[in-house]
C-alpha atoms as a PDB file:
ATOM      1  CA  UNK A   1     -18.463 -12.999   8.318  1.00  0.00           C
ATOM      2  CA  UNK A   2     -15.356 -11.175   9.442  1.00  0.00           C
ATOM      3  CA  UNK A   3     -14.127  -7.492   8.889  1.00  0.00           C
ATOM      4  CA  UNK A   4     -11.390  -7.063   6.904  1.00  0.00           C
ATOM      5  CA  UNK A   5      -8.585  -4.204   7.528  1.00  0.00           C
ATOM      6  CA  UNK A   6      -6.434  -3.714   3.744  1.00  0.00           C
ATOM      7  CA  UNK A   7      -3.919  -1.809   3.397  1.00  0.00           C
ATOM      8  CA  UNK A   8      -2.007   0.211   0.734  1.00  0.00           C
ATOM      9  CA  UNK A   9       1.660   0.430   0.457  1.00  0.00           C
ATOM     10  CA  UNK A  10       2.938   3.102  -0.906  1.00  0.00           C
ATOM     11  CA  UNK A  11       1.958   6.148   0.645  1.00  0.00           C
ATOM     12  CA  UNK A  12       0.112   4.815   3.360  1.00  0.00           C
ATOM     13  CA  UNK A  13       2.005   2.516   5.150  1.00  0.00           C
ATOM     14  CA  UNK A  14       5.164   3.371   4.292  1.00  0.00           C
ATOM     15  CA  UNK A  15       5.747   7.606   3.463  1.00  0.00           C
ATOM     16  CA  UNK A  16       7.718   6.933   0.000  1.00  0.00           C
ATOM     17  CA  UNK A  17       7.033   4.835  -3.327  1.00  0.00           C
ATOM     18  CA  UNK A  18       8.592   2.000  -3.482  1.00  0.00           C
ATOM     19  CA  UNK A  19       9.526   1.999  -7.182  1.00  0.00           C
ATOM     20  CA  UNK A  20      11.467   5.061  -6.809  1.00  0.00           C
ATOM     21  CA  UNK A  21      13.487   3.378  -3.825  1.00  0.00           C
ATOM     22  CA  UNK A  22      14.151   0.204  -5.410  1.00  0.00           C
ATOM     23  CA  UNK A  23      14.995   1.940  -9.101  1.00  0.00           C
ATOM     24  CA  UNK A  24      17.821   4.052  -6.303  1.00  0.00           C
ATOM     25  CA  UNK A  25      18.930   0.547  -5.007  1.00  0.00           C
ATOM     26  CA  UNK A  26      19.503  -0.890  -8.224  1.00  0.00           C
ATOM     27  CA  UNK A  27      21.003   1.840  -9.563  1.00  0.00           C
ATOM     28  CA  UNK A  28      23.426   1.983  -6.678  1.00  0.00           C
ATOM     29  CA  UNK A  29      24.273  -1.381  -7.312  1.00  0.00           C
ATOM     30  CA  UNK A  30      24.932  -1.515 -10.719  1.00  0.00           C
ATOM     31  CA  UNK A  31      21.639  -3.253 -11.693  1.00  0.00           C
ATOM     32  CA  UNK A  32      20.045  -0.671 -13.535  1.00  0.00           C
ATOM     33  CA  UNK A  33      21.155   2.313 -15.973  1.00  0.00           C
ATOM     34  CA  UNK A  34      20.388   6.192 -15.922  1.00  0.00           C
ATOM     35  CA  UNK A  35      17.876   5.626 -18.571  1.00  0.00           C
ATOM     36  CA  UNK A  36      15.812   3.078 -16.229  1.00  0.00           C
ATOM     37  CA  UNK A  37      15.951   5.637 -13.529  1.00  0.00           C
ATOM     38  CA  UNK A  38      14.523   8.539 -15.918  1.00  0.00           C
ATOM     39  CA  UNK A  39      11.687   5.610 -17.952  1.00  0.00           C
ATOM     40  CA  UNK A  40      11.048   4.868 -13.733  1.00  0.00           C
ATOM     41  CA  UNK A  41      10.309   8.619 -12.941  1.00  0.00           C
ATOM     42  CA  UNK A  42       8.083   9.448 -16.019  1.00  0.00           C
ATOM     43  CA  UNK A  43       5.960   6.298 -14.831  1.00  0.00           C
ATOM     44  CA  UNK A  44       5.709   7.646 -11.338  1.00  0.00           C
ATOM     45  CA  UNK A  45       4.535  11.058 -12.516  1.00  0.00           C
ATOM     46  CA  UNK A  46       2.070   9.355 -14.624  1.00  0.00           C
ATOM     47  CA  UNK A  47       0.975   7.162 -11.847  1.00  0.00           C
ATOM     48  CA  UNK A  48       0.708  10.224  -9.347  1.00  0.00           C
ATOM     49  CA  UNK A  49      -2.135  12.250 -11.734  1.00  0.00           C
ATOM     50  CA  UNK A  50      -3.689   8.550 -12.136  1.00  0.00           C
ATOM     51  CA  UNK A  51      -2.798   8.435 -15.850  1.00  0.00           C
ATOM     52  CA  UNK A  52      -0.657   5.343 -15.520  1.00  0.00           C
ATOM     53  CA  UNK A  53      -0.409   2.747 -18.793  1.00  0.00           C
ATOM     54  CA  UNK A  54      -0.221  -0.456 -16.285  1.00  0.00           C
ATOM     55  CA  UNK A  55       0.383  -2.678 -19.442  1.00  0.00           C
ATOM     56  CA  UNK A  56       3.531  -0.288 -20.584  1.00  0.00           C
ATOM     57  CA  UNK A  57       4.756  -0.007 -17.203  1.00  0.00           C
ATOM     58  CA  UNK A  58       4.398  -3.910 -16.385  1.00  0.00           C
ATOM     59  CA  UNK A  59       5.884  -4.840 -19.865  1.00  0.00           C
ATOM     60  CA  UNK A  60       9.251  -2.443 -18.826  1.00  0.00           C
ATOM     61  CA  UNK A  61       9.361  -4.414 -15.617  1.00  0.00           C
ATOM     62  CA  UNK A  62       9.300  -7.843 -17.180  1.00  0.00           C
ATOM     63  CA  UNK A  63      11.327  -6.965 -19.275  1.00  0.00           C
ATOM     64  CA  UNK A  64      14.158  -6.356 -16.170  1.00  0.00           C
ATOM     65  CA  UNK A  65      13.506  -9.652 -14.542  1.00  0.00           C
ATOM     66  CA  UNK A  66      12.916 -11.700 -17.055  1.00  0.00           C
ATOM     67  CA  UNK A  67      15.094 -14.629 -17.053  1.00  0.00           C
ATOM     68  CA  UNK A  68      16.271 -13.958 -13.515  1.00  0.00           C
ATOM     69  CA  UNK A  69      16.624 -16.452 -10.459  1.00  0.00           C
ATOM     70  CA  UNK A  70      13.515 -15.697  -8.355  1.00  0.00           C
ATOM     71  CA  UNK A  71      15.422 -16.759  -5.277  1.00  0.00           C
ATOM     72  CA  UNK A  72      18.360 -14.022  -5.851  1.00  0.00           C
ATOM     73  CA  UNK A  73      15.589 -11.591  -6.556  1.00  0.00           C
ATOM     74  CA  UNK A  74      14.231 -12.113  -2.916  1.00  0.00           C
ATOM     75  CA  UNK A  75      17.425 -12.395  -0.957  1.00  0.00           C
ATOM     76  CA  UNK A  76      18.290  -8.960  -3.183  1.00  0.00           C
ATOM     77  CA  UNK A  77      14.664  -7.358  -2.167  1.00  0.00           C
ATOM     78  CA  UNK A  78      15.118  -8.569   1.914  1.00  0.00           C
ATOM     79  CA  UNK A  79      17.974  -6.313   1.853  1.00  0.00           C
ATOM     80  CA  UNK A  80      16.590  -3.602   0.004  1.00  0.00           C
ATOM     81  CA  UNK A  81      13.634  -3.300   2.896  1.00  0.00           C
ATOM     82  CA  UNK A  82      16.294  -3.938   5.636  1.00  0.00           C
ATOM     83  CA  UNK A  83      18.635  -1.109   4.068  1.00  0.00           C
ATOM     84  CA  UNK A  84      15.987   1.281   2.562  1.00  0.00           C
ATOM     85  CA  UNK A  85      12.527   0.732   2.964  1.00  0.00           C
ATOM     86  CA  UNK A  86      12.050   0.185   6.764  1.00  0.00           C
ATOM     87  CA  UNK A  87      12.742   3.533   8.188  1.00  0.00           C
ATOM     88  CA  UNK A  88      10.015   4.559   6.193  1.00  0.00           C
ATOM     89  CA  UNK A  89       7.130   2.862   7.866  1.00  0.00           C
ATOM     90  CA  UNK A  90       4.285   5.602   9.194  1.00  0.00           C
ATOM     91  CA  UNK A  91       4.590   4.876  12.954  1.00  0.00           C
ATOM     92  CA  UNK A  92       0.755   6.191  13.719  1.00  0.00           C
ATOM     93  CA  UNK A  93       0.034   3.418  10.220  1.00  0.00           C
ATOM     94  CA  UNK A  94       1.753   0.625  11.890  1.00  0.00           C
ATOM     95  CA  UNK A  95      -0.145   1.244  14.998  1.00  0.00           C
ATOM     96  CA  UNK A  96      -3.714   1.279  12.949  1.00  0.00           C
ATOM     97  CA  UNK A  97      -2.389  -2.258  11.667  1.00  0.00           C
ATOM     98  CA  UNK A  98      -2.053  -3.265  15.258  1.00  0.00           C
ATOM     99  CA  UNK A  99      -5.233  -1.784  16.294  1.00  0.00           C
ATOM    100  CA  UNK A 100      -6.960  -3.514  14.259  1.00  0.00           C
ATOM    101  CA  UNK A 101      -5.056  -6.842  15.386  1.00  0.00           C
ATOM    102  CA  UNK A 102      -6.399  -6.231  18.491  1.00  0.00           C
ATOM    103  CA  UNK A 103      -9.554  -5.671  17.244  1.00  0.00           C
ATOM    104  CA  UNK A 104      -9.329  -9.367  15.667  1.00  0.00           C
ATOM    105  CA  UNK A 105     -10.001  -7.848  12.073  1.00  0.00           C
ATOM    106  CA  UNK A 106      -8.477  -9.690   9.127  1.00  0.00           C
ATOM    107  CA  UNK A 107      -5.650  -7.873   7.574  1.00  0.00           C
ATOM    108  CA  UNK A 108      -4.125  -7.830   4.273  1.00  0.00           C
ATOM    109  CA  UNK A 109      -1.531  -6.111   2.039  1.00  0.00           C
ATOM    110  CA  UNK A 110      -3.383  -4.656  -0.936  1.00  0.00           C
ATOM    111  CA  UNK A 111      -0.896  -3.646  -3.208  1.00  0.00           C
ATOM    112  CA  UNK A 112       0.457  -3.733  -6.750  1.00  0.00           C
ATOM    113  CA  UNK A 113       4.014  -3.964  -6.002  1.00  0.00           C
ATOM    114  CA  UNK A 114       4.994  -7.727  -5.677  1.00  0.00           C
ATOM    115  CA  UNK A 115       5.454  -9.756  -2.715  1.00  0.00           C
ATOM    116  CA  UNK A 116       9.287  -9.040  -2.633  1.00  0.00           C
ATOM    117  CA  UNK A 117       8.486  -6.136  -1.026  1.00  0.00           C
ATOM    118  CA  UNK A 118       4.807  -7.304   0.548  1.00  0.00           C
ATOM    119  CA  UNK A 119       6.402 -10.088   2.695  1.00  0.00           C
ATOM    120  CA  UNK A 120       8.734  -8.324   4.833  1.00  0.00           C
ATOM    121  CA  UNK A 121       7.017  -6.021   5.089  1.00  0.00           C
ATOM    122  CA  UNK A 122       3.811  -7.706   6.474  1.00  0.00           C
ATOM    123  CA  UNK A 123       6.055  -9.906   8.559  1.00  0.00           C
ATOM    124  CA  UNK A 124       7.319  -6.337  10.235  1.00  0.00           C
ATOM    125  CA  UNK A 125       3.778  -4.896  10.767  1.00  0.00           C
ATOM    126  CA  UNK A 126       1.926  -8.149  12.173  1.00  0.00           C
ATOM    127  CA  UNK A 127      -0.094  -8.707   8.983  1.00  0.00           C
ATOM    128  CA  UNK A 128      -2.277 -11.589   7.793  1.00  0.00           C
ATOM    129  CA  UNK A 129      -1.931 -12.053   4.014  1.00  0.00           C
ATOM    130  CA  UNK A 130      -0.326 -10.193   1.592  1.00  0.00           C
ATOM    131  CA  UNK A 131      -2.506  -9.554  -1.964  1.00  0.00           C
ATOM    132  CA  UNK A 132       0.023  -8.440  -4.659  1.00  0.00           C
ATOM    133  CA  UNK A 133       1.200  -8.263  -8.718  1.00  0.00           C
ATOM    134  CA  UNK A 134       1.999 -11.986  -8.783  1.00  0.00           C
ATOM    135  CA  UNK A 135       4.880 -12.728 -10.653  1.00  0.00           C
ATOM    136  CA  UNK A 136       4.767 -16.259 -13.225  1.00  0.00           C
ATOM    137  CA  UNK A 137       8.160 -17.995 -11.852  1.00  0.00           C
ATOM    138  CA  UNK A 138       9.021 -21.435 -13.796  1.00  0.00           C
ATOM    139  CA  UNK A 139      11.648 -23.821 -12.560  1.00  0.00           C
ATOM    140  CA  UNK A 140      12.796 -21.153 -10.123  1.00  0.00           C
ATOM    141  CA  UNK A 141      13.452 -18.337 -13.222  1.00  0.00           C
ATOM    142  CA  UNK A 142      10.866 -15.424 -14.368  1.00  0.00           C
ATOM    143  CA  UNK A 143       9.491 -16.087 -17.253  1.00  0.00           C
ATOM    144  CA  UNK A 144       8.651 -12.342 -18.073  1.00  0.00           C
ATOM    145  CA  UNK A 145       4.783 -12.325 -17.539  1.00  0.00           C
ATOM    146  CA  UNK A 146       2.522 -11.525 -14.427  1.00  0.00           C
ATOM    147  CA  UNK A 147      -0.940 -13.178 -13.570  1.00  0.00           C
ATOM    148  CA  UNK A 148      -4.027 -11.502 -14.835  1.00  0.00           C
ATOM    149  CA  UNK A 149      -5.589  -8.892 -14.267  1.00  0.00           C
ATOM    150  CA  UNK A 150      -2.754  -7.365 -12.346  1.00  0.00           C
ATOM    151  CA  UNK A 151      -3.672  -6.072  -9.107  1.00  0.00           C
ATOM    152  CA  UNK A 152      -3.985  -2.255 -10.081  1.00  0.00           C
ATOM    153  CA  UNK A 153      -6.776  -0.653 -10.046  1.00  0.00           C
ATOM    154  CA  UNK A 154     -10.179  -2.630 -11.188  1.00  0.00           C
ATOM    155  CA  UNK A 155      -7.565  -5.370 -10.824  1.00  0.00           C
ATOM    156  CA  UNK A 156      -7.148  -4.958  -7.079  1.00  0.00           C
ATOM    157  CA  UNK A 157     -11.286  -4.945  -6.544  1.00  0.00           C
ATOM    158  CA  UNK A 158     -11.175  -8.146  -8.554  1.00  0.00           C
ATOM    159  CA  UNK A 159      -8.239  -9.782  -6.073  1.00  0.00           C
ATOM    160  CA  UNK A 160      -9.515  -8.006  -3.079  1.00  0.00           C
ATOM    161  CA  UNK A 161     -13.039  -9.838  -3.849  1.00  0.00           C
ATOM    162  CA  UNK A 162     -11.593 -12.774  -4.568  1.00  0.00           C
ATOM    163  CA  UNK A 163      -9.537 -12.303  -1.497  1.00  0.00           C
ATOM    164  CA  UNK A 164     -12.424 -11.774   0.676  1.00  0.00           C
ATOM    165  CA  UNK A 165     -14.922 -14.725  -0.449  1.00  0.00           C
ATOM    166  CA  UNK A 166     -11.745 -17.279   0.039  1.00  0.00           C
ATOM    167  CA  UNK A 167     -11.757 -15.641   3.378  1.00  0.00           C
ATOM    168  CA  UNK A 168     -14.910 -15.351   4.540  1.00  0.00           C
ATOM    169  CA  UNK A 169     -14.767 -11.252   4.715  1.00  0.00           C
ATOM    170  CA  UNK A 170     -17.660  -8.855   4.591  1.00  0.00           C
ATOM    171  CA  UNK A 171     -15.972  -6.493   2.108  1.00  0.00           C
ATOM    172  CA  UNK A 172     -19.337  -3.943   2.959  1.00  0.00           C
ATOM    173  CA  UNK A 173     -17.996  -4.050   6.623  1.00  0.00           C
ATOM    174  CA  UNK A 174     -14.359  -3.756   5.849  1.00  0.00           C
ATOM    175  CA  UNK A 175     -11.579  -1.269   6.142  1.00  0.00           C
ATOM    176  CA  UNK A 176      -9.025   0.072   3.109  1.00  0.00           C
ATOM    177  CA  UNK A 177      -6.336   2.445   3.164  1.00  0.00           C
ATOM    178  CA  UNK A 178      -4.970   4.287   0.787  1.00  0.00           C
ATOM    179  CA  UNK A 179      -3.167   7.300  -0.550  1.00  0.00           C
ATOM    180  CA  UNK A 180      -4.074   6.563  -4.999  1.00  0.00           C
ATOM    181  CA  UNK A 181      -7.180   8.099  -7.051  1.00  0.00           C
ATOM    182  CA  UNK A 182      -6.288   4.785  -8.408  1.00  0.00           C
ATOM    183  CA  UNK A 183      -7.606   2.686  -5.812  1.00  0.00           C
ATOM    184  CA  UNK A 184     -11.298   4.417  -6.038  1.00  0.00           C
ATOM    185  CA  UNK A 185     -12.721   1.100  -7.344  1.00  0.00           C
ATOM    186  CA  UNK A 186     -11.602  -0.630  -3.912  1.00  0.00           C
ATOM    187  CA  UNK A 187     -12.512   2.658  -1.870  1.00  0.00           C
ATOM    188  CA  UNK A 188     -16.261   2.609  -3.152  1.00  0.00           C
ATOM    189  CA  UNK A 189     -16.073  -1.330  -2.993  1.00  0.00           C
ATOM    190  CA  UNK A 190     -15.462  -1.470   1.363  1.00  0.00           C
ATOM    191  CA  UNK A 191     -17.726   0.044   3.528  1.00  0.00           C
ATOM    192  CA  UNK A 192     -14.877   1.923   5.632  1.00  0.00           C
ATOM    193  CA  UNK A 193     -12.622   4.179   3.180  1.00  0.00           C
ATOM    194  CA  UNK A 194      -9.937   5.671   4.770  1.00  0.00           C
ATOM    195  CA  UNK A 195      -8.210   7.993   2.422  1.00  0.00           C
ATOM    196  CA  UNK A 196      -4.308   8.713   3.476  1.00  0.00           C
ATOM    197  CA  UNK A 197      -2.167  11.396   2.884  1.00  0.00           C
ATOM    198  CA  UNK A 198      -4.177  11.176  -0.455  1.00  0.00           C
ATOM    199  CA  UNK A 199      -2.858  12.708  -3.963  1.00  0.00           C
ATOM    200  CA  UNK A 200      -4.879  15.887  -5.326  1.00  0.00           C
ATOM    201  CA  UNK A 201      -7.617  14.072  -6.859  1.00  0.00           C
ATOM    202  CA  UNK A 202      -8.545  11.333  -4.556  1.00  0.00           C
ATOM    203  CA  UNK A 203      -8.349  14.306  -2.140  1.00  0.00           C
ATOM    204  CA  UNK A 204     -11.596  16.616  -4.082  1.00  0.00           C
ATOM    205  CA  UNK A 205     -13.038  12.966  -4.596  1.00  0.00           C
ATOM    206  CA  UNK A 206     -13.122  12.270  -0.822  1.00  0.00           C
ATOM    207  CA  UNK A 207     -14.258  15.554   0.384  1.00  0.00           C
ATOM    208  CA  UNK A 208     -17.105  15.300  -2.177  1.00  0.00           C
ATOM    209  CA  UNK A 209     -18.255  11.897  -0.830  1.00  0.00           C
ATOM    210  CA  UNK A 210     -17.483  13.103   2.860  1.00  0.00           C
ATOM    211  CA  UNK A 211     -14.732   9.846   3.481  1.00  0.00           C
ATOM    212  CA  UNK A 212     -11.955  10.685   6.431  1.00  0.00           C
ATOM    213  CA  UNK A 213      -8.880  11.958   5.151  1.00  0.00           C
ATOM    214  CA  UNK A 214      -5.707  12.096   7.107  1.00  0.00           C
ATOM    215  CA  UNK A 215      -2.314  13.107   7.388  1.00  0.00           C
ATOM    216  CA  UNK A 216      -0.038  10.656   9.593  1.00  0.00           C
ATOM    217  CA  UNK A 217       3.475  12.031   9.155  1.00  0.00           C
ATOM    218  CA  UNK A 218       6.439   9.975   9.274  1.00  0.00           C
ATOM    219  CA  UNK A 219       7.653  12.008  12.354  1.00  0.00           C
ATOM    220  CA  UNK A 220       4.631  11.898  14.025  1.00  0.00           C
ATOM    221  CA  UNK A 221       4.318   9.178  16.952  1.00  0.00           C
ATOM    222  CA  UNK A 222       0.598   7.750  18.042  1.00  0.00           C
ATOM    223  CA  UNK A 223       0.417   9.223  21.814  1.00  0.00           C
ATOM    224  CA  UNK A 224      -1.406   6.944  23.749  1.00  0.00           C
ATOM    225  CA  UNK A 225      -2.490   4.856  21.411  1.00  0.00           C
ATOM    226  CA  UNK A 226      -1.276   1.748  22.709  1.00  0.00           C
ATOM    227  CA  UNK A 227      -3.207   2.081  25.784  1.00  0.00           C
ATOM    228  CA  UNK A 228      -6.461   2.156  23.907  1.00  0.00           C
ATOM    229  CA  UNK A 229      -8.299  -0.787  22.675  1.00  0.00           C
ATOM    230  CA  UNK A 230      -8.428  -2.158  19.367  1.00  0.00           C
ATOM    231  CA  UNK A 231     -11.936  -0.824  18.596  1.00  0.00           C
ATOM    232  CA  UNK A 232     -11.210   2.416  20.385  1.00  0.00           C
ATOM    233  CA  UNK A 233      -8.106   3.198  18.367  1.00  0.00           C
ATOM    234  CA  UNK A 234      -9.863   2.564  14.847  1.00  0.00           C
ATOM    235  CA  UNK A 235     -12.285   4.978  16.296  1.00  0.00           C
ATOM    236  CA  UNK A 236      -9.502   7.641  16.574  1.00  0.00           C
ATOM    237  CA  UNK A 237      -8.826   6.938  13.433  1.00  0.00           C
ATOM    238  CA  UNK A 238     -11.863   7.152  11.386  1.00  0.00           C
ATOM    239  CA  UNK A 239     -12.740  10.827  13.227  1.00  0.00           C
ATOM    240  CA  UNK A 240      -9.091  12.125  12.931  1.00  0.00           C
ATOM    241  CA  UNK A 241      -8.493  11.826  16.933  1.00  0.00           C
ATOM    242  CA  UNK A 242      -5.445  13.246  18.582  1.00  0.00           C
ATOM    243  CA  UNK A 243      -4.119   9.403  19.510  1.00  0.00           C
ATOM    244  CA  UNK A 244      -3.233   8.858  16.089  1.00  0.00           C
ATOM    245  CA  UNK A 245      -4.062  11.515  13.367  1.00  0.00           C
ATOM    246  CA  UNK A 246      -4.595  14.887  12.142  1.00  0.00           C
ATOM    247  CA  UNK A 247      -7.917  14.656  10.423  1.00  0.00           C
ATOM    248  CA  UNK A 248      -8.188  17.454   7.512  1.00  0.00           C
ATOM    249  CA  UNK A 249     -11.298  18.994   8.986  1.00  0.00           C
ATOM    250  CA  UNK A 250      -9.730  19.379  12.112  1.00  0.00           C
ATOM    251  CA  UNK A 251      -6.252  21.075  10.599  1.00  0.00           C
ATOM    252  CA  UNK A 252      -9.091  24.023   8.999  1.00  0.00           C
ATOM    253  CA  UNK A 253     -11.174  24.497  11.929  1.00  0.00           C
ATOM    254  CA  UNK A 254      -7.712  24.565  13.924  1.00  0.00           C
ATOM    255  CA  UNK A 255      -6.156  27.217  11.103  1.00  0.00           C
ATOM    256  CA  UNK A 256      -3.169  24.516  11.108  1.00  0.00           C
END
């Protein structure tokens, strides 16, 4: 079977959240109020100390598109990335994605933002498949409602599972990425965690179970990394190696 590489979005590949950008876009474009912006930020906060109501959240989101052309939606989003999400991409993250290219690994966006942000942005990095909150879209319109479970937490074990048996991954062999406590269900699922720029909690939880936590900044450039192998790079990664990362351990020992 093959190994799988998944990645996160937010946080990980990319060093903002997405919602936050978007809710700025739409505000600057007269799609959305002040009092979407504020609802927005109060589900972000909750989302960052893992307390997140998915089911609220998703039902304020539906509630936004609902009845909207699914094709003006996308030609809308492609812009957004163009505009206001590209610059953020992690340059030593896009060069893990292409490691493990090289390294002939299947990779996939795991993520529960929806593929109006997934697509271009796995068409930028090189990436497989995109895994995402799928979006019920009748006759070209939204109808207001998402396919179950959404992919958010136990959700995104369920798709990434599903994912991986469709596509003949070892899930116990496989790579995920990720920056969200929320994610732990995936993280203990694979058999290579690799916790990223993580948020307080999945921070203690990955010390305590000894899983490589790093810090790619969006500043930072890989040195050299091109010139190593596939296999060789992911390497780097996984032990915090100066081609790519500044492992945690290695920041204390250094008295970064």
């Amino acid at each position: 079977m093959a190994i799988g590489a998944l990645f996160d979005i937010d946080g990980t590949l990319i060093a903002r959240n997405s919602a936050a950008l978007y809710m700025r876009h739409l505000r600057r474009t007269g799609q959305a109020r002040r009092r979407d912006v504020a609802r927005t930020l109060y589900f972000l906060a909750r989302y960052k100390l893992g307390l997140l109501n998915v089911d609220r959240a998703l039902a304020v989101s539906m509630a936004w598109v609902l009845g909207k052309r699914e094709d003006v939606v996308r030609e809308d989003c492609a812009d957004w990335y163009v505009r206001e999400v590209r610059a953020f991409i992690v340059p030593t993250m896009a060069a893990a994605v292409r490691a493990h290219v090289r390294a002939g690994h299947v990779t996939a966006l795991l993520t529960s933002a929806t593929r109006y942000l997934a697509d271009p942005l796995a068409a930028d990095l090189g990436i497989q498949h995109v895994i995402v909150t799928q979006l019920v879209v009748r006759d070209g319109v939204f109808t207001g409602e998402a396919v179950r479970p959404v992919c958010y937490g136990k959700g995104k074990t369920y798709w990434a599972e599903r994912f991986a048996a469709e596509n003949g991954v070892d899930l116990a062999r496989s790579y995920f990425y990720t920056d969200s406590v929320t994610d732990l269900p995936v993280l203990e699922r694979v058999g290579e965690p690799r916790v990223v720029n993580p948020d307080p909690r999945l921070r203690r939880e990955a010390l305590r179970r000894g899983w490589p936590v790093m810090r790619p900044r969006l500043r930072d450039a890989p040195a050299g990394g091109e010139e190593l192998s596939g296999e060789e790079l992911i390497r780097s990664i996984a032990t915090g190696g100066e081609a790519t990362w500044r492992h945690d351990g290695a920041r204390r020992r250094a008295g970064d």
